[in-house]
Protein backbone atom coordinates (compact mmCIF):
# COMPACT_ATOMS: atom_id res chain seq x y z
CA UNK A 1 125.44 92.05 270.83
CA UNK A 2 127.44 91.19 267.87
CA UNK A 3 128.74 94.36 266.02
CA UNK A 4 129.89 94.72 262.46
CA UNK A 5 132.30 96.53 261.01
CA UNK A 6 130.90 99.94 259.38
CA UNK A 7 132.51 100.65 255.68
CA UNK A 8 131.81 101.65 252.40
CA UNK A 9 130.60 98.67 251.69
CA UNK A 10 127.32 98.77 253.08
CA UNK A 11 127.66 100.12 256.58
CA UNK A 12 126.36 96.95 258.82
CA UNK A 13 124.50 97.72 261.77
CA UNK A 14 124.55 95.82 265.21
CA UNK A 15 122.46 92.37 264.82
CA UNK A 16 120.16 92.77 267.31
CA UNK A 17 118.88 95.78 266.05
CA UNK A 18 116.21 94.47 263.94
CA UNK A 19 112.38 93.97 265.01
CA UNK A 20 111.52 90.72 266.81
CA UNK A 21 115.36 89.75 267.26
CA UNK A 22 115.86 89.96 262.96
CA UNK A 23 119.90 91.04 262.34
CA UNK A 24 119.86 94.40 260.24
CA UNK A 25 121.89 93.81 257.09
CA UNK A 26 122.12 96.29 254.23
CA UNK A 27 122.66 95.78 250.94
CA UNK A 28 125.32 96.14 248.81
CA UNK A 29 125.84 96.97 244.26
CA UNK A 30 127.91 94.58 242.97
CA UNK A 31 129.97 97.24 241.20
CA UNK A 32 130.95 98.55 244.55
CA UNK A 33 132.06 95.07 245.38
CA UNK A 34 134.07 95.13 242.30
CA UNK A 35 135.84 98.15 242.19
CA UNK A 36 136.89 98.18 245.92
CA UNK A 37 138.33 94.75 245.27
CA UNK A 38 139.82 94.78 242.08
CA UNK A 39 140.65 98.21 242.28
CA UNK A 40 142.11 99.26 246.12
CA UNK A 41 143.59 96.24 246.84
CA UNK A 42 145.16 96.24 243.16
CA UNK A 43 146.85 99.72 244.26
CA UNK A 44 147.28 98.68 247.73
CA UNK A 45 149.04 95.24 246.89
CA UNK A 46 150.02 94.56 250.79
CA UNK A 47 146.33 95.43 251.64
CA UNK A 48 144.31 92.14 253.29
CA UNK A 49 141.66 90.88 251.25
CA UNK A 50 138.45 92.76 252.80
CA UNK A 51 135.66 90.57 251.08
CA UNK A 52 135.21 86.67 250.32
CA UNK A 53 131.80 85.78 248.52
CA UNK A 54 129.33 83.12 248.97
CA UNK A 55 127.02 81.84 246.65
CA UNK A 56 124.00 80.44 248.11
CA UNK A 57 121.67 79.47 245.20
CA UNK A 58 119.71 76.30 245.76
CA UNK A 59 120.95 73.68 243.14
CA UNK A 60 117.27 73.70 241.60
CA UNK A 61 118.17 77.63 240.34
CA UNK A 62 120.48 76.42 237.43
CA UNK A 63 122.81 79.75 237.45
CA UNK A 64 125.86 79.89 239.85
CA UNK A 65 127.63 82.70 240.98
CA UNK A 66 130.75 82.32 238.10
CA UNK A 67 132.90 85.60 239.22
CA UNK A 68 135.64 85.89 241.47
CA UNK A 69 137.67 88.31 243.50
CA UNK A 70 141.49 88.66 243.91
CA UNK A 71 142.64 86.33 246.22
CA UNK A 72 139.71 83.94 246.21
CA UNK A 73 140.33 81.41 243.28
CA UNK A 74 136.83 79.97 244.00
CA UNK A 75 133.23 80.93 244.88
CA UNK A 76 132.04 78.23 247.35
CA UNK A 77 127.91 77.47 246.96
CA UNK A 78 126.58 76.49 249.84
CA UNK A 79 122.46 76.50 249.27
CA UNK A 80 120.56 78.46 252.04
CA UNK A 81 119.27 75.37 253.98
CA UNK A 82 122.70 73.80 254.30
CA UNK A 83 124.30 76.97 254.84
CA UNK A 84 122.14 77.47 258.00
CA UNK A 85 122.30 74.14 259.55
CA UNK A 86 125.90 74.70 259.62
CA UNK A 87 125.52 77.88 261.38
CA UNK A 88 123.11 75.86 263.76
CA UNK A 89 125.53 73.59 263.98
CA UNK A 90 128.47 75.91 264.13
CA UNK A 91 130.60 73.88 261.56
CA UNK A 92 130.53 76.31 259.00
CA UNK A 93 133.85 75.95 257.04
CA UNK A 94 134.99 78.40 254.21
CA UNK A 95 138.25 77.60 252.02
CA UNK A 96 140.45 80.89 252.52
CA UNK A 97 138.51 83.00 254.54
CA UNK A 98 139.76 84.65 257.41
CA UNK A 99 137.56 86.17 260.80
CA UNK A 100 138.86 89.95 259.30
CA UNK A 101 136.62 89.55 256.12
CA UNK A 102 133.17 90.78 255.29
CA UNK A 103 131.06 87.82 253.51
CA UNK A 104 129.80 89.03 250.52
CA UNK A 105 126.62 86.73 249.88
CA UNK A 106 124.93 86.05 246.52
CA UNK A 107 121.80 84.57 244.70
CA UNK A 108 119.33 84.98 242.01
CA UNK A 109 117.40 87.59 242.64
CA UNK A 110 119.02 88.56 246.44
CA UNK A 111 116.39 86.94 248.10
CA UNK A 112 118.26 83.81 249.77
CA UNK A 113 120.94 85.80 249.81
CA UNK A 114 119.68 88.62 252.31
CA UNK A 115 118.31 85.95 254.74
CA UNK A 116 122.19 84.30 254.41
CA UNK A 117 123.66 87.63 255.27
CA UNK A 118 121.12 88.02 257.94
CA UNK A 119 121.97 84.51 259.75
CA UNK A 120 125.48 84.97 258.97
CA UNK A 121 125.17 88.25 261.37
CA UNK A 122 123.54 86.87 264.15
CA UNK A 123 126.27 83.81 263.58
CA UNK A 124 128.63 86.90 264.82
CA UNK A 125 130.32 87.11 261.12
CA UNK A 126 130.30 90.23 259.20
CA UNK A 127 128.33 89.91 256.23
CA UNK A 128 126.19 91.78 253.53
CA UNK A 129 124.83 90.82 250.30
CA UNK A 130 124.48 91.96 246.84
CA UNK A 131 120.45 93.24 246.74
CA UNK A 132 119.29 92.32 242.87
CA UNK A 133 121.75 89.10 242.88
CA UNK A 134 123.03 87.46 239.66
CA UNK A 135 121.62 90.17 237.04
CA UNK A 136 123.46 93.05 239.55
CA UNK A 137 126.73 90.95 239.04
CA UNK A 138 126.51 90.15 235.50
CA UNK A 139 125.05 93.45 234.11
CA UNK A 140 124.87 96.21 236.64
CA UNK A 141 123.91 98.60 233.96
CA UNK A 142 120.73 96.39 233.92
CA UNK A 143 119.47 97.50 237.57
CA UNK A 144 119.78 101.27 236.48
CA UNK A 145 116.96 101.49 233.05
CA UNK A 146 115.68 104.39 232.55
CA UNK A 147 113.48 102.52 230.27
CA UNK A 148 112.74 99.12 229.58
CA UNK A 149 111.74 97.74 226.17
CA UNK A 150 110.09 94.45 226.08
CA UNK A 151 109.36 91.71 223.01
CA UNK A 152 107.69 88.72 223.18
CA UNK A 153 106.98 87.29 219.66
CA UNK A 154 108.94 87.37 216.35
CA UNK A 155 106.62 89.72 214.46
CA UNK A 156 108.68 91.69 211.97
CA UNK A 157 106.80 95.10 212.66
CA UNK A 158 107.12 94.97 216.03
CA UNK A 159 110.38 93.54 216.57
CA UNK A 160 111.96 96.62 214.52
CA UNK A 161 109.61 99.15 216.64
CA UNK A 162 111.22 97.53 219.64
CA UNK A 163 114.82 97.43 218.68
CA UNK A 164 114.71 100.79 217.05
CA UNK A 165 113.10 102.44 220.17
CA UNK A 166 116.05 101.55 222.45
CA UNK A 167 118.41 102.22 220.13
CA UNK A 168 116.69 105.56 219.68
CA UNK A 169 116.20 105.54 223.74
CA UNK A 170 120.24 104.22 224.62
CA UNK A 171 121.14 107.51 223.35
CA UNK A 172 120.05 109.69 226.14
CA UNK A 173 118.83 107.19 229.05
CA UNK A 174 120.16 103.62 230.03
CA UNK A 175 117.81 100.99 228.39
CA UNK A 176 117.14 97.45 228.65
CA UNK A 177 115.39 95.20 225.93
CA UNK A 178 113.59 92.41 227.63
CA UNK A 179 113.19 89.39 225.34
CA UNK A 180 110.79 86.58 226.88
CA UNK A 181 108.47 84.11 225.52
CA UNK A 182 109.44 82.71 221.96
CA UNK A 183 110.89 85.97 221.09
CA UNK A 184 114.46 84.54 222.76
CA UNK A 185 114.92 82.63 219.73
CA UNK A 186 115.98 85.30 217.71
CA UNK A 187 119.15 86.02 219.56
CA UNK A 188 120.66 82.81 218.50
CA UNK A 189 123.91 82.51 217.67
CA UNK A 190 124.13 82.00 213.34
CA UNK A 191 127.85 80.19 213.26
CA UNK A 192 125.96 77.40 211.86
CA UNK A 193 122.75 78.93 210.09
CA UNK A 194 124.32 81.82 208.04
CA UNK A 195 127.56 81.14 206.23
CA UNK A 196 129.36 83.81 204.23
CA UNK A 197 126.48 85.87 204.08
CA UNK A 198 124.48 82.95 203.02
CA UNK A 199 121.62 80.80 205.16
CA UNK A 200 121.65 77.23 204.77
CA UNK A 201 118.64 75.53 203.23
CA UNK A 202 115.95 74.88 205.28
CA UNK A 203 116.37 77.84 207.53
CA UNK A 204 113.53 80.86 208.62
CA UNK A 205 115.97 83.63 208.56
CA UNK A 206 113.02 85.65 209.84
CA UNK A 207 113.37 83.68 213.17
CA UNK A 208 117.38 84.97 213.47
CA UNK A 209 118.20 89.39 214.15
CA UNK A 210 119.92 88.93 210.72
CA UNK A 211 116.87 88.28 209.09
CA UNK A 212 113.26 89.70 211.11
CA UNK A 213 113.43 92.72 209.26
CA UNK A 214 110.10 95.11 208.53
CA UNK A 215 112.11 96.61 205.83
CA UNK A 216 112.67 100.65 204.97
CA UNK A 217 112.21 103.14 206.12
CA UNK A 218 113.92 100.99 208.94
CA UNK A 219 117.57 100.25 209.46
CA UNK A 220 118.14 96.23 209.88
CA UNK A 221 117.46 95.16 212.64
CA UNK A 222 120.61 93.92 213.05
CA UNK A 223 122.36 97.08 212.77
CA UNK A 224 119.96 98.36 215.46
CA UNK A 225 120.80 95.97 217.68
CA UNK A 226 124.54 96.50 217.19
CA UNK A 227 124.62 99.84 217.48
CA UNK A 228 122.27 99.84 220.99
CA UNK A 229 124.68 97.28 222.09
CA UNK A 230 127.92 99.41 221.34
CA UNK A 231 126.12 102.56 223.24
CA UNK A 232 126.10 100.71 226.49
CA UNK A 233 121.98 98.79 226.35
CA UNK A 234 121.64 95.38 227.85
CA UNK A 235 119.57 92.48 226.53
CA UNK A 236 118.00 90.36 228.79
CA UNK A 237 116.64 86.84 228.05
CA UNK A 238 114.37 85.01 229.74
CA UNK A 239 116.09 82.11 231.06
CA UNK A 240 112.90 79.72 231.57
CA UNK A 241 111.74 80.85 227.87
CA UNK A 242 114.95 79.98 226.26
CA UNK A 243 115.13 76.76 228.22
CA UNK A 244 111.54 75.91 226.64
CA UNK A 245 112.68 76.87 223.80
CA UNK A 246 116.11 74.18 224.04
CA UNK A 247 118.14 77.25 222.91
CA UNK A 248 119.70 78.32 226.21
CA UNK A 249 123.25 77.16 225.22
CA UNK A 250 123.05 78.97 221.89
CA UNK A 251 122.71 82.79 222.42
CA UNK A 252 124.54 85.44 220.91
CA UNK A 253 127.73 87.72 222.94
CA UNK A 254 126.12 90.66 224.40
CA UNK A 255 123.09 88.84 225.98
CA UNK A 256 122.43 88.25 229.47
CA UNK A 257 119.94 85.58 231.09
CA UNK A 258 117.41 87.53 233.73
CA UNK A 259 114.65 85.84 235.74
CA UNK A 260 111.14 86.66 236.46
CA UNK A 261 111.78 88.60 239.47
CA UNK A 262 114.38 90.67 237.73
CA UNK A 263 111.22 91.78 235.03
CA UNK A 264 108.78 92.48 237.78
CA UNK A 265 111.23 94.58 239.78
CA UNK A 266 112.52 96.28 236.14
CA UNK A 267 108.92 96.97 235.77
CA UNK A 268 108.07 98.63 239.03
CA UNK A 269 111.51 100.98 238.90
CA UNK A 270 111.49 102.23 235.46
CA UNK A 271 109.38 103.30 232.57
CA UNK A 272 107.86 100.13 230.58
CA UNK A 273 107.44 100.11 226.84
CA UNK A 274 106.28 96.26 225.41
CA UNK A 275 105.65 94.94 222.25
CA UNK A 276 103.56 91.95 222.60
């Protein structure tokens, strides 16, 4: 059988341990990937690289894994299907990899990404993946919520119940506001809306944080959102609402893209407040 190594990160088991033949793979957070990469081997400078990831998004997914690790200048993508006809074919090829490394794998949502690490196994590498994918890498805090706050329209009522709840919540448990549907649209960047405190003619400041405001006895919504921000909550955009929406290359620092199957699993792990 084909052994892997056994290590903090994510202690492999043999691959022909699974039912019906299946390699046993566990999972790995992306923080630990982080920190015993850019932290050990920063300490230990003479230390071999451990880890070497592989994206394996399909090219119809849009996002690509855009992170590194020291000593690998590059991420390669290779999408799932081409990724196992080379192992079929055994021509698999990796720019600066070397047999002593574990292959970190990466997707969306961890899905393709499990079944890489799994065929990488049986392939007789050693290999794990990061479970909740992209969202993991890009804000771990994200896969933690104690709470998650969603918002879906641009309603001035509800949009300052929503905002001031996870402020209110971010002081005490981790919280993640969830903006899908048209609601996206208000975390648009204003560089070119809102100059010198002043909007330009023409423009629904109530469609902007700046400006979809209920009024006292709440704080701006903008403030809110600051301070929720500053106290360690993620905001999470729907990435196929602000592509509808043609705003996907326009959103404000301190936002993060999810996908559906990040809100479905957010929903099932933590407590769920929306404001539809």
């Amino acid at each position: 059988p084909v052994m892997c190594s056994t290590s903090k990160l994510g202690n492999l088991a043999p691959a022909d341990s699974g039912p019906a033949g299946v390699a046993v793979v566990e999972a790995v957070s992306a923080a630990w990937v982080k920190s015993s990469t850019w932290e050990m081997l920063r300490r230990l400078k003479s230390h071999p690289h451990k880890y070497y990831l592989l994206d394996c998004t399909e090219g119809t997914e849009g996002d690509k894994v855009e992170a590194t690790l020291e000593g690998q200048s590059t991420v390669p993508c290779i999408p799932l299907g081409r990724l196992l006809r080379h192992l079929c074919r055994e021509e698999l090829e990796l720019e600066g990899y070397s047999p002593g490394q574990t292959l970190v794998t990466m997707c969306k949502t961890g899905v393709r990404a499990r079944i890489a690490a799994e065929e990488l196994i049986k392939a007789g590498y050693k290999a794990t993946y990061v479970t909740r994918g992209l969202l993991e890498w890009n804000a771990p805090a994200a896969t933690k919520a104690g709470l998650v706050v969603s918002i879906s329209g641009m309603e001035k009522d509800k949009v300052s119940l929503a905002v001031s709840a996870c402020a209110t919540s971010q002081k005490t448990t981790q919280t993640v506001l969830a903006v899908i549907a048209s609601a996206v649209q208000l975390f648009r960047k204003t560089d070119d809306v809102l100059v010198d405190g002043k909007w330009k003619e023409g423009v629904n400041k109530e469609e902007y944080l700046e400006g979809c405001w209920v009024g006292e006895p709440f704080k701006q919504t903008i403030s809110l959102w600051n301070t929720f921000r500053e106290n360690g909550g993620v905001t999470l955009l729907c990435t196929s609402c602000a592509k509808n929406k043609g705003c996907e290359d326009g959103m404000r620092d301190g936002t993060t893209f999810m996908n559906l199957p990040d809100l479905l699993r957010m929903i099932q792990e933590s407590k769920f407040l929306s404001f539809a």
